[in-house]
ModelCIF file with pLDDT and N, C-alpha, C, O atoms, coordinates in Angstrom:
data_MODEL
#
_entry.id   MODEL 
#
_entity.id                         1 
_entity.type                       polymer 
_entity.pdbx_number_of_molecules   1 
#
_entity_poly.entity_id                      1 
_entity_poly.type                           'polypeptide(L)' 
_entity_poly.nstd_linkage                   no 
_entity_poly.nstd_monomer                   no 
_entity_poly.pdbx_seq_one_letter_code       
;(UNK)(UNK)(UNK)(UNK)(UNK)(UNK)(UNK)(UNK)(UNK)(UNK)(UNK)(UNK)(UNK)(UNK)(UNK)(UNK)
(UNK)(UNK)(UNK)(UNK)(UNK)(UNK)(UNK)(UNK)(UNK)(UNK)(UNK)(UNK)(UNK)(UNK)(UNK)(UNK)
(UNK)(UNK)(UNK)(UNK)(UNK)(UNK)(UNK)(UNK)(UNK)(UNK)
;
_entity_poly.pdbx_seq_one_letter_code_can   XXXXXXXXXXXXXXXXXXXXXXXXXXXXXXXXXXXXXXXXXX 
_entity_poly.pdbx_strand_id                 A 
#
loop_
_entity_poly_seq.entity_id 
_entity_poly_seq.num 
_entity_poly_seq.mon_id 
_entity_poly_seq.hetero 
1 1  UNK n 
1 2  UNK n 
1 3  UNK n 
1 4  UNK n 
1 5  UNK n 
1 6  UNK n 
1 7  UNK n 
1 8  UNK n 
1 9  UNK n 
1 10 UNK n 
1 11 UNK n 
1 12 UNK n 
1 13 UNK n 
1 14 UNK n 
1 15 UNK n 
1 16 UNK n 
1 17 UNK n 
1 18 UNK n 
1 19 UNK n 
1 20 UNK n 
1 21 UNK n 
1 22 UNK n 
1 23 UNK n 
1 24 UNK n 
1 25 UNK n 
1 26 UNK n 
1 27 UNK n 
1 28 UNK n 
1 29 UNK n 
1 30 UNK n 
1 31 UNK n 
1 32 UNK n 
1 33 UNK n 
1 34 UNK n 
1 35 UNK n 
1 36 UNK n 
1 37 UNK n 
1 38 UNK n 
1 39 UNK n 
1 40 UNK n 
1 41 UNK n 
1 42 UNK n 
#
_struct_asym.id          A 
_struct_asym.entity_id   1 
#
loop_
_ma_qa_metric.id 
_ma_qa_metric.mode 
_ma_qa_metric.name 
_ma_qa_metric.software_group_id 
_ma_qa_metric.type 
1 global pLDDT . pLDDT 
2 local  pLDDT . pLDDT 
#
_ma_qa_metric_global.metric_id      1 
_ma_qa_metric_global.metric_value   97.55 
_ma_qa_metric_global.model_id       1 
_ma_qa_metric_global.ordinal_id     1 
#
loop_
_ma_qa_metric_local.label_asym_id 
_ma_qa_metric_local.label_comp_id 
_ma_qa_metric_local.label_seq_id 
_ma_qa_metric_local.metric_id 
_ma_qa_metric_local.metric_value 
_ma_qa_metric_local.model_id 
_ma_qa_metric_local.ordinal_id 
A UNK 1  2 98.00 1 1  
A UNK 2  2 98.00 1 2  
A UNK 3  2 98.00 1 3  
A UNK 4  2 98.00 1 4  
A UNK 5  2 98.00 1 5  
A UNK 6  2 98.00 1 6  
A UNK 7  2 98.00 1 7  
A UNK 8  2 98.00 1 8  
A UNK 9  2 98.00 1 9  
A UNK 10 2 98.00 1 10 
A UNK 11 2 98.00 1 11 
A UNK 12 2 98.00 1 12 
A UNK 13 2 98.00 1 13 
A UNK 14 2 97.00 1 14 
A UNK 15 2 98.00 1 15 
A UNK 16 2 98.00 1 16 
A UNK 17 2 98.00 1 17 
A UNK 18 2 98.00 1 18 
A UNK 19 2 98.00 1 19 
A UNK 20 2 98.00 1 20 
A UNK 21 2 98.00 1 21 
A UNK 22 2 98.00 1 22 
A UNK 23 2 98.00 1 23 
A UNK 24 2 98.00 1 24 
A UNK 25 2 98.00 1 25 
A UNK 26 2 98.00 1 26 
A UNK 27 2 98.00 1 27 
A UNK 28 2 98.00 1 28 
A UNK 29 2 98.00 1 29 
A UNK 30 2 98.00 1 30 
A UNK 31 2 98.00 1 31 
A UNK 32 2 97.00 1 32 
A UNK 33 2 96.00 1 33 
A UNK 34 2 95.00 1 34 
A UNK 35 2 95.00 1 35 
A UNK 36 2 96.00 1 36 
A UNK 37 2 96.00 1 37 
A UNK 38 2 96.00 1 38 
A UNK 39 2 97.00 1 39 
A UNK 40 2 97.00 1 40 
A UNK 41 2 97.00 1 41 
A UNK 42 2 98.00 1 42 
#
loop_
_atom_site.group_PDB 
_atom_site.id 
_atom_site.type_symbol 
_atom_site.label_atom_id 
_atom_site.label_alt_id 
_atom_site.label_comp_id 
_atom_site.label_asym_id 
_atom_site.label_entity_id 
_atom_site.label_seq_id 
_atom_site.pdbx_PDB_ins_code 
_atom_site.Cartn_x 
_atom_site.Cartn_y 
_atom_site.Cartn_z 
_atom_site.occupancy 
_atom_site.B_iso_or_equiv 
_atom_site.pdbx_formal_charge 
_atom_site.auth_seq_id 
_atom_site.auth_comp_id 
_atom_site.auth_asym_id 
_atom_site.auth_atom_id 
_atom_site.pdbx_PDB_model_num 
ATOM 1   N N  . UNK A 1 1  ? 0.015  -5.932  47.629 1.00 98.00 ? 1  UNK A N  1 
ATOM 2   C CA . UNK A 1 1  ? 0.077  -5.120  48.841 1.00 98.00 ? 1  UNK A CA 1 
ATOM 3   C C  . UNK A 1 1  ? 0.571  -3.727  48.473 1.00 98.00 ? 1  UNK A C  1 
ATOM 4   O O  . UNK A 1 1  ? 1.278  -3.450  47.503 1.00 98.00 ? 1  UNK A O  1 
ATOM 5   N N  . UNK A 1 2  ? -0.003 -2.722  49.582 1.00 98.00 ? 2  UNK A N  1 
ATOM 6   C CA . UNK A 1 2  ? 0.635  -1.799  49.118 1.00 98.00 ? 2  UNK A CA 1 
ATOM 7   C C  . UNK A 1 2  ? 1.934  -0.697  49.490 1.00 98.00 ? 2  UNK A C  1 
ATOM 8   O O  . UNK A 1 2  ? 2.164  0.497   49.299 1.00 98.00 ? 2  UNK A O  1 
ATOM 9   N N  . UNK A 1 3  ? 2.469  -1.604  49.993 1.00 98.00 ? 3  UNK A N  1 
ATOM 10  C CA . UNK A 1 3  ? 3.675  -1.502  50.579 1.00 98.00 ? 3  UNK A CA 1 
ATOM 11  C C  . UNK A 1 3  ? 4.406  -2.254  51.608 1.00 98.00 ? 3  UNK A C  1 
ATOM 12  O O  . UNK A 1 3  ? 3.757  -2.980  52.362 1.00 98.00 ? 3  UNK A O  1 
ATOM 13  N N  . UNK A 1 4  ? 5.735  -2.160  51.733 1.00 98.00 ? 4  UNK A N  1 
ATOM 14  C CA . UNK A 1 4  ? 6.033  -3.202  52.887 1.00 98.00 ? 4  UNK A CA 1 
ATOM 15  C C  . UNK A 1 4  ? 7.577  -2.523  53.248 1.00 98.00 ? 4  UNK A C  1 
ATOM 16  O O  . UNK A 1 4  ? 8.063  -1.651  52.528 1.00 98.00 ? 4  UNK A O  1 
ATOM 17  N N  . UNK A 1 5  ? 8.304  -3.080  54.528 1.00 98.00 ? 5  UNK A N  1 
ATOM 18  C CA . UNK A 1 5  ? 9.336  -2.444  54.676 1.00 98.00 ? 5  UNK A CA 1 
ATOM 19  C C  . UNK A 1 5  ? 10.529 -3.536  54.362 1.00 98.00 ? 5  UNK A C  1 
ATOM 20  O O  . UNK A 1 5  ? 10.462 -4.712  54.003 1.00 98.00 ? 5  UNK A O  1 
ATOM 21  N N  . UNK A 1 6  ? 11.466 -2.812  54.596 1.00 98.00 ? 6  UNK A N  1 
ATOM 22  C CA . UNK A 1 6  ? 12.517 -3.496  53.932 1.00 98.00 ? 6  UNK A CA 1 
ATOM 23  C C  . UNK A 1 6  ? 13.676 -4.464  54.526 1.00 98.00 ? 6  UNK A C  1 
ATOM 24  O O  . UNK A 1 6  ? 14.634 -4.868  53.867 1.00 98.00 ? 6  UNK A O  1 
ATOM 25  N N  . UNK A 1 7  ? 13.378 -4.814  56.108 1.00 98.00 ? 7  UNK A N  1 
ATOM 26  C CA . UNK A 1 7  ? 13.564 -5.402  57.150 1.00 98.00 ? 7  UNK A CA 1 
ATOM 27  C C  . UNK A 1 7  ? 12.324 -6.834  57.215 1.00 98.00 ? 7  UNK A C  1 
ATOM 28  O O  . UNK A 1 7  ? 11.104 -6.672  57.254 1.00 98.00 ? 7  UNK A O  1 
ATOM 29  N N  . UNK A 1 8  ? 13.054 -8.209  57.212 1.00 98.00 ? 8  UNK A N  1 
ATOM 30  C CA . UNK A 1 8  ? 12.009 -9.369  57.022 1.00 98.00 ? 8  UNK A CA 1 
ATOM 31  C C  . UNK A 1 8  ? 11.105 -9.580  58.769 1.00 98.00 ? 8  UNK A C  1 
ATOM 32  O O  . UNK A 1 8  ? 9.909  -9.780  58.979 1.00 98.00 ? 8  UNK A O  1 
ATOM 33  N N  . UNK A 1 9  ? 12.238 -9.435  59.749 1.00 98.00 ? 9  UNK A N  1 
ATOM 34  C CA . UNK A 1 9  ? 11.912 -8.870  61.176 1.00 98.00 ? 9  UNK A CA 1 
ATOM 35  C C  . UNK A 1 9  ? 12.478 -7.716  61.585 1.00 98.00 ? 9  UNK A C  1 
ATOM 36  O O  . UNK A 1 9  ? 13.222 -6.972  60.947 1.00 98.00 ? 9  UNK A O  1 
ATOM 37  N N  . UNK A 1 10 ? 11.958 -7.586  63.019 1.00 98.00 ? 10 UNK A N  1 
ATOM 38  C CA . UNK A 1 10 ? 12.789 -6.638  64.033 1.00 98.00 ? 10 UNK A CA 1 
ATOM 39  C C  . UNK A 1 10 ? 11.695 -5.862  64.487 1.00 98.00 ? 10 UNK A C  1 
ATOM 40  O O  . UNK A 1 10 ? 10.492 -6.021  64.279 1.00 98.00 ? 10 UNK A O  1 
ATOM 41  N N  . UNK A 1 11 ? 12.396 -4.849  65.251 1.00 98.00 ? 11 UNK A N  1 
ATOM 42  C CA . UNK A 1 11 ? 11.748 -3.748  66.180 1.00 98.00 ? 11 UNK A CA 1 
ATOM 43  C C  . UNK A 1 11 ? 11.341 -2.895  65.129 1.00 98.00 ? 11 UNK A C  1 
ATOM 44  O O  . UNK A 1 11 ? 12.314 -2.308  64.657 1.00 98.00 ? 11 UNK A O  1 
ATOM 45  N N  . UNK A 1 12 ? 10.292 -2.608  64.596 1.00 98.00 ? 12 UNK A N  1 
ATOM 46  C CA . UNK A 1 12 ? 9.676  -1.685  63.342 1.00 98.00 ? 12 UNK A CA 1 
ATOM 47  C C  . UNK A 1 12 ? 8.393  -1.557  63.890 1.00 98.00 ? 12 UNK A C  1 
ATOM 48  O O  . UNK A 1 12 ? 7.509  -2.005  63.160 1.00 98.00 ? 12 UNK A O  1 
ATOM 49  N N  . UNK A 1 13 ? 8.058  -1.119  64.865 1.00 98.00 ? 13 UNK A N  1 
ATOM 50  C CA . UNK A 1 13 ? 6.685  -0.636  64.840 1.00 98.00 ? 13 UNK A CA 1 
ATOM 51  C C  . UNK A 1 13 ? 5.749  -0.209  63.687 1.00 98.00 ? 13 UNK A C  1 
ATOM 52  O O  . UNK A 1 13 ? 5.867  0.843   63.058 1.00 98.00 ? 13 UNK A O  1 
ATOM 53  N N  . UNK A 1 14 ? 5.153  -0.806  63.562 1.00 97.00 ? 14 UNK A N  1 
ATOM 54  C CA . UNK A 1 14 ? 4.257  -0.147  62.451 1.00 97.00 ? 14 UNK A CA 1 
ATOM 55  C C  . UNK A 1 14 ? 3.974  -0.803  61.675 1.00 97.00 ? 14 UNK A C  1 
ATOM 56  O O  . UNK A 1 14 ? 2.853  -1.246  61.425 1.00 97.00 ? 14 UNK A O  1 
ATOM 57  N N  . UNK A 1 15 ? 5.539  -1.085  60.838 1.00 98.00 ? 15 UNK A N  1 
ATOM 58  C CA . UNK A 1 15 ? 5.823  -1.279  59.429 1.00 98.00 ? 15 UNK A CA 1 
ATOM 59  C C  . UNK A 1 15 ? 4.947  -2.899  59.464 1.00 98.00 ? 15 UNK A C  1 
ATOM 60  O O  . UNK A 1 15 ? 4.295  -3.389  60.386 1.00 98.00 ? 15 UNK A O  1 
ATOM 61  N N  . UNK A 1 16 ? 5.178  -3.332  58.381 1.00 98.00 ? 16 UNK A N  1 
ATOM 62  C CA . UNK A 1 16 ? 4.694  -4.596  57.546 1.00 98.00 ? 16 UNK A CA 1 
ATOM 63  C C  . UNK A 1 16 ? 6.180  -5.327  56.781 1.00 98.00 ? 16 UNK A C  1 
ATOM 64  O O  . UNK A 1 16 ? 6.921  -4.860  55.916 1.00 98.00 ? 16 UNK A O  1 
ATOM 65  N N  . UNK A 1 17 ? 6.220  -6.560  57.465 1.00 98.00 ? 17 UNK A N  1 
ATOM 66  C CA . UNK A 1 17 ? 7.148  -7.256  57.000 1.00 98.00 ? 17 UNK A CA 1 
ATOM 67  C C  . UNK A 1 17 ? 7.145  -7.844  55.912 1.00 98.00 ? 17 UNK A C  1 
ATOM 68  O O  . UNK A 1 17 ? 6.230  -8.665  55.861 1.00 98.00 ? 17 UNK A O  1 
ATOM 69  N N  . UNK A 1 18 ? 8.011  -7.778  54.640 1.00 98.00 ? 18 UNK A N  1 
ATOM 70  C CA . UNK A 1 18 ? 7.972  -8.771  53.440 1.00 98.00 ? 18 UNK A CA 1 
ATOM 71  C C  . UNK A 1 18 ? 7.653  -10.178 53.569 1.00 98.00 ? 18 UNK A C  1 
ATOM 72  O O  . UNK A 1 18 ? 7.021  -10.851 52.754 1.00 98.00 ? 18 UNK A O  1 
ATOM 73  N N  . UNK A 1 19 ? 8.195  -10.593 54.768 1.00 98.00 ? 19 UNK A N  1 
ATOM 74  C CA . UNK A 1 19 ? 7.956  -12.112 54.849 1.00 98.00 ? 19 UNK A CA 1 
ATOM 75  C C  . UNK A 1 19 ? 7.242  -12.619 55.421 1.00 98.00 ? 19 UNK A C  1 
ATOM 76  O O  . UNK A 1 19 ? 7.355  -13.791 55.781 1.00 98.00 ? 19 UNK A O  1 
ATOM 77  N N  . UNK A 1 20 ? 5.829  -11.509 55.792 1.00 98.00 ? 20 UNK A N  1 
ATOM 78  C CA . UNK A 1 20 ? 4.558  -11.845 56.577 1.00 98.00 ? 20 UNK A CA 1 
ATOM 79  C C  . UNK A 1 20 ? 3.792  -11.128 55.118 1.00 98.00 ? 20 UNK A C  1 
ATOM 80  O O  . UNK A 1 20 ? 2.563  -11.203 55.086 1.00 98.00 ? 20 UNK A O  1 
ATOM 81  N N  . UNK A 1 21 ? 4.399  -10.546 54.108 1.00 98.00 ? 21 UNK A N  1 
ATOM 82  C CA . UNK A 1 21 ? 3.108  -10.404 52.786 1.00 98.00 ? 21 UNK A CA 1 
ATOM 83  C C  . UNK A 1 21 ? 3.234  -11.831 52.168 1.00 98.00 ? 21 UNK A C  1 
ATOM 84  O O  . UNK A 1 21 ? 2.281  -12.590 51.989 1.00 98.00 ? 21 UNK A O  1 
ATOM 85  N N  . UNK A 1 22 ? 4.663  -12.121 51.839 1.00 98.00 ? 22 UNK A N  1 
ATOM 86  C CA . UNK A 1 22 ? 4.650  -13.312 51.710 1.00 98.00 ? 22 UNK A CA 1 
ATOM 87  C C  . UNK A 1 22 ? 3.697  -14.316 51.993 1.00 98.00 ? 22 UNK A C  1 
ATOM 88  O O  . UNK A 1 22 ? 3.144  -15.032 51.158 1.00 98.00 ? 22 UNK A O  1 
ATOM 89  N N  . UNK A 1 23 ? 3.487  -14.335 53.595 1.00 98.00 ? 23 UNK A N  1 
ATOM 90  C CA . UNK A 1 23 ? 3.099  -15.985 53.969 1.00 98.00 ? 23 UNK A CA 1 
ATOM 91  C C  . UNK A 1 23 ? 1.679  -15.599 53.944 1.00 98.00 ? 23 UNK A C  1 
ATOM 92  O O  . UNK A 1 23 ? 0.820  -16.458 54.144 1.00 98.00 ? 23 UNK A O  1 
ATOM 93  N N  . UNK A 1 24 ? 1.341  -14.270 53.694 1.00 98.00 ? 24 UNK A N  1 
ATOM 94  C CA . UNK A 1 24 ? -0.480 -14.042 53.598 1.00 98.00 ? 24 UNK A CA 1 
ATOM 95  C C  . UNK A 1 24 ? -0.586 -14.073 52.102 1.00 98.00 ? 24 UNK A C  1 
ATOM 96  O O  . UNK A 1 24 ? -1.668 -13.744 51.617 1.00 98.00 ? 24 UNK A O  1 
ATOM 97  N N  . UNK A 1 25 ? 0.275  -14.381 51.405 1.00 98.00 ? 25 UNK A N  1 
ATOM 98  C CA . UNK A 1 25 ? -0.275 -14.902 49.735 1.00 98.00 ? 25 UNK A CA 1 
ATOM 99  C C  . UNK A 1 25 ? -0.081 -13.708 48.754 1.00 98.00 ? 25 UNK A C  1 
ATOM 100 O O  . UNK A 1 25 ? -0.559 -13.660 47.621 1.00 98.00 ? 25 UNK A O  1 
ATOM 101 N N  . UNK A 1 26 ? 0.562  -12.905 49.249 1.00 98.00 ? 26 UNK A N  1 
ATOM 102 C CA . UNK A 1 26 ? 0.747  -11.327 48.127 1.00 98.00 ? 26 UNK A CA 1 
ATOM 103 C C  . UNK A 1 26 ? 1.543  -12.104 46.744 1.00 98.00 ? 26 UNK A C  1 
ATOM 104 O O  . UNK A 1 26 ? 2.109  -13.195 46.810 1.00 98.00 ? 26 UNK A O  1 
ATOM 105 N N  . UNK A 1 27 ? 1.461  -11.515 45.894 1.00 98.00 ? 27 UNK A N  1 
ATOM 106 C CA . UNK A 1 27 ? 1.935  -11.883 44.738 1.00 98.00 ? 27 UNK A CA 1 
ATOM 107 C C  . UNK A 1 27 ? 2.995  -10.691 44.202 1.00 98.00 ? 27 UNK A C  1 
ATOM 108 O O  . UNK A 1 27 ? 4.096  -11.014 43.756 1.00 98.00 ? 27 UNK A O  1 
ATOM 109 N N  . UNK A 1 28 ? 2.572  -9.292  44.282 1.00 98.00 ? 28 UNK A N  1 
ATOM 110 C CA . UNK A 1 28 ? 3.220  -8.119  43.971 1.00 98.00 ? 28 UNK A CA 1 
ATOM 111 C C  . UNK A 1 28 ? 3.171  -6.899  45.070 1.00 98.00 ? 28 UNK A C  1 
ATOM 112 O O  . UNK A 1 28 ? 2.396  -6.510  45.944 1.00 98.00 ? 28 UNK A O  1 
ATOM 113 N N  . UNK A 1 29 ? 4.168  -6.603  44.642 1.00 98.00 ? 29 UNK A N  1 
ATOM 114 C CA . UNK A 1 29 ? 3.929  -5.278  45.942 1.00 98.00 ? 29 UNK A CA 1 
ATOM 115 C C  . UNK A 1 29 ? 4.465  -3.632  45.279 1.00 98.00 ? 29 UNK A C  1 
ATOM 116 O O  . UNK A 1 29 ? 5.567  -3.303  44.840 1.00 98.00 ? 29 UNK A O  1 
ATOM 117 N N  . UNK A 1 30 ? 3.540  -3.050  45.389 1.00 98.00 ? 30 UNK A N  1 
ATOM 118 C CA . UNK A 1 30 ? 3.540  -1.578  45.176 1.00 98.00 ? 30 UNK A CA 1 
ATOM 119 C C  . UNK A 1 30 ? 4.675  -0.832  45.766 1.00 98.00 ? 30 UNK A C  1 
ATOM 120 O O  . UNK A 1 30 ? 4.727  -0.416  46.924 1.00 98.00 ? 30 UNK A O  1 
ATOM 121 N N  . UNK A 1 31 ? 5.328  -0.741  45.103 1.00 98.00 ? 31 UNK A N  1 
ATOM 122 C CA . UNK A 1 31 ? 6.312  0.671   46.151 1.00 98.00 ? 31 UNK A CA 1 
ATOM 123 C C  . UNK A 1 31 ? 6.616  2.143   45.757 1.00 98.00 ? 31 UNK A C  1 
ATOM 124 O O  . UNK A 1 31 ? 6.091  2.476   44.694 1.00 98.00 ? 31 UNK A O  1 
ATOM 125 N N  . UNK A 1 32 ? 7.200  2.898   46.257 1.00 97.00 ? 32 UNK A N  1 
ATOM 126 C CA . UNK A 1 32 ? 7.768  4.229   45.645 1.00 97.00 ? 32 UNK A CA 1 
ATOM 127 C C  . UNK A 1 32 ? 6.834  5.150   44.947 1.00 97.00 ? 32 UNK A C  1 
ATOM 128 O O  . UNK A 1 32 ? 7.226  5.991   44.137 1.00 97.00 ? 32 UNK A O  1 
ATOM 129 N N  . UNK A 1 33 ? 5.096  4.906   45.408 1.00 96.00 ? 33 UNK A N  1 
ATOM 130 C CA . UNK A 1 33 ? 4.221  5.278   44.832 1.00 96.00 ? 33 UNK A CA 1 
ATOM 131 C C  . UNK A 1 33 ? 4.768  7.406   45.299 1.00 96.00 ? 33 UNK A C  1 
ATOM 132 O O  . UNK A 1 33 ? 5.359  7.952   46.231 1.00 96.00 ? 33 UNK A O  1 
ATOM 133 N N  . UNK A 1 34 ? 4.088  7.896   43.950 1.00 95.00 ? 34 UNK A N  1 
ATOM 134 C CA . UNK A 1 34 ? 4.590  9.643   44.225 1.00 95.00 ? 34 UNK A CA 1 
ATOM 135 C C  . UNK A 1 34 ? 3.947  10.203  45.776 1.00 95.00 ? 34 UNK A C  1 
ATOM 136 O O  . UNK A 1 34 ? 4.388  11.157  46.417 1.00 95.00 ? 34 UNK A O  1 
ATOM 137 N N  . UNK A 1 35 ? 2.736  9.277   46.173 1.00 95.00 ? 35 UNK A N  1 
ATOM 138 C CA . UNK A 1 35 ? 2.587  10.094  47.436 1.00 95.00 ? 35 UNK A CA 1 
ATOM 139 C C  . UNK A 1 35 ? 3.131  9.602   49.085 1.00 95.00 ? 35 UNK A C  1 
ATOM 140 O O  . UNK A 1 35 ? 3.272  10.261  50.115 1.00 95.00 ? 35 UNK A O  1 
ATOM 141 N N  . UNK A 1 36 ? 3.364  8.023   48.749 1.00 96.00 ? 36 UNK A N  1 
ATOM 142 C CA . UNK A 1 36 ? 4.633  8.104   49.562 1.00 96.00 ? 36 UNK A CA 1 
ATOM 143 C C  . UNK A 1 36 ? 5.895  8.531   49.568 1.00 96.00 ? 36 UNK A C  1 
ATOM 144 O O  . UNK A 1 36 ? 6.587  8.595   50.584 1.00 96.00 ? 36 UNK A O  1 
ATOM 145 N N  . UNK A 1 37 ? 6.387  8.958   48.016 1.00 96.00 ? 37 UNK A N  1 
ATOM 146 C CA . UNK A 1 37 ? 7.912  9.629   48.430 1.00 96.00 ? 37 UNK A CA 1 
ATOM 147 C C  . UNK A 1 37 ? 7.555  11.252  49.008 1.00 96.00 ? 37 UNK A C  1 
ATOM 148 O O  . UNK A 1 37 ? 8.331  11.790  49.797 1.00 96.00 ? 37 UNK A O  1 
ATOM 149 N N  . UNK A 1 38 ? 6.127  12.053  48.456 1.00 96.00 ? 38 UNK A N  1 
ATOM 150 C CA . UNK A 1 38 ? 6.104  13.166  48.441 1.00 96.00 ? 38 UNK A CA 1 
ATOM 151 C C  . UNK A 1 38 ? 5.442  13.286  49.967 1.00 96.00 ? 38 UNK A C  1 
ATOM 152 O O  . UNK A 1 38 ? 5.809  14.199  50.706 1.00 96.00 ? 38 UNK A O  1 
ATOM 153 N N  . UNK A 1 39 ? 4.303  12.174  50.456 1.00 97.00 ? 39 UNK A N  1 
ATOM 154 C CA . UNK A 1 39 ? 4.043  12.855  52.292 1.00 97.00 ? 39 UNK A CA 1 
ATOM 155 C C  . UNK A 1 39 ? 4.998  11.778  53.223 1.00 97.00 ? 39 UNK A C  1 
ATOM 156 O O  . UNK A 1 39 ? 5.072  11.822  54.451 1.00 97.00 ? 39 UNK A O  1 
ATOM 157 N N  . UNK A 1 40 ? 5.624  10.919  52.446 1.00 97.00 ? 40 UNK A N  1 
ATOM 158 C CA . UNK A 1 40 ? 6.514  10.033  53.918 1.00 97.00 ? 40 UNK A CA 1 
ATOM 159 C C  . UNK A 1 40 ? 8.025  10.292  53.464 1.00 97.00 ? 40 UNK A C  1 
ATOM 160 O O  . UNK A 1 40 ? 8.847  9.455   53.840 1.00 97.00 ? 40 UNK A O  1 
ATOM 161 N N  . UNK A 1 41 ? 8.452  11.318  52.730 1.00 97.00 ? 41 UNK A N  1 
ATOM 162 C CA . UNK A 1 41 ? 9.844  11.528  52.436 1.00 97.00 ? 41 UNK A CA 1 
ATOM 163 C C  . UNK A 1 41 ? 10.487 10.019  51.773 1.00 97.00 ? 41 UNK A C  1 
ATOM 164 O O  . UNK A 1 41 ? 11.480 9.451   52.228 1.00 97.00 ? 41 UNK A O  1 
ATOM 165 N N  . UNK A 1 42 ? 9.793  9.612   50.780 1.00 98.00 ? 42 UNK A N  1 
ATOM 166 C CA . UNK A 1 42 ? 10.675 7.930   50.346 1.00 98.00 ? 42 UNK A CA 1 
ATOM 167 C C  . UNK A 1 42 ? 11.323 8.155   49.559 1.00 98.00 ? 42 UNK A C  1 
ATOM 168 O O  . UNK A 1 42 ? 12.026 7.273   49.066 1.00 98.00 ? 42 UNK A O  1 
#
């Protein structure tokens, strides 16, 4: 996957839960890629 947030639930609009990449079968997950820290401030 290519990203996920860092909250397993809650009120996160948007985001993508770790523990729903989980139960859809992800194996690895991408993070801290340069153009999410450089256009989403990460």
């Amino acid at each position: 996957a290519q990203d996920t947030y860092s909250e397993d639930k809650g009120a996160y609009t948007g985001e993508v839960s770790p523990l729903t990449l989980s139960q859809a079968g992800v194996k690895v997950v991408e993070i801290g890629h340069a153009e999410r820290r450089r256009l989403f401030g990460e």
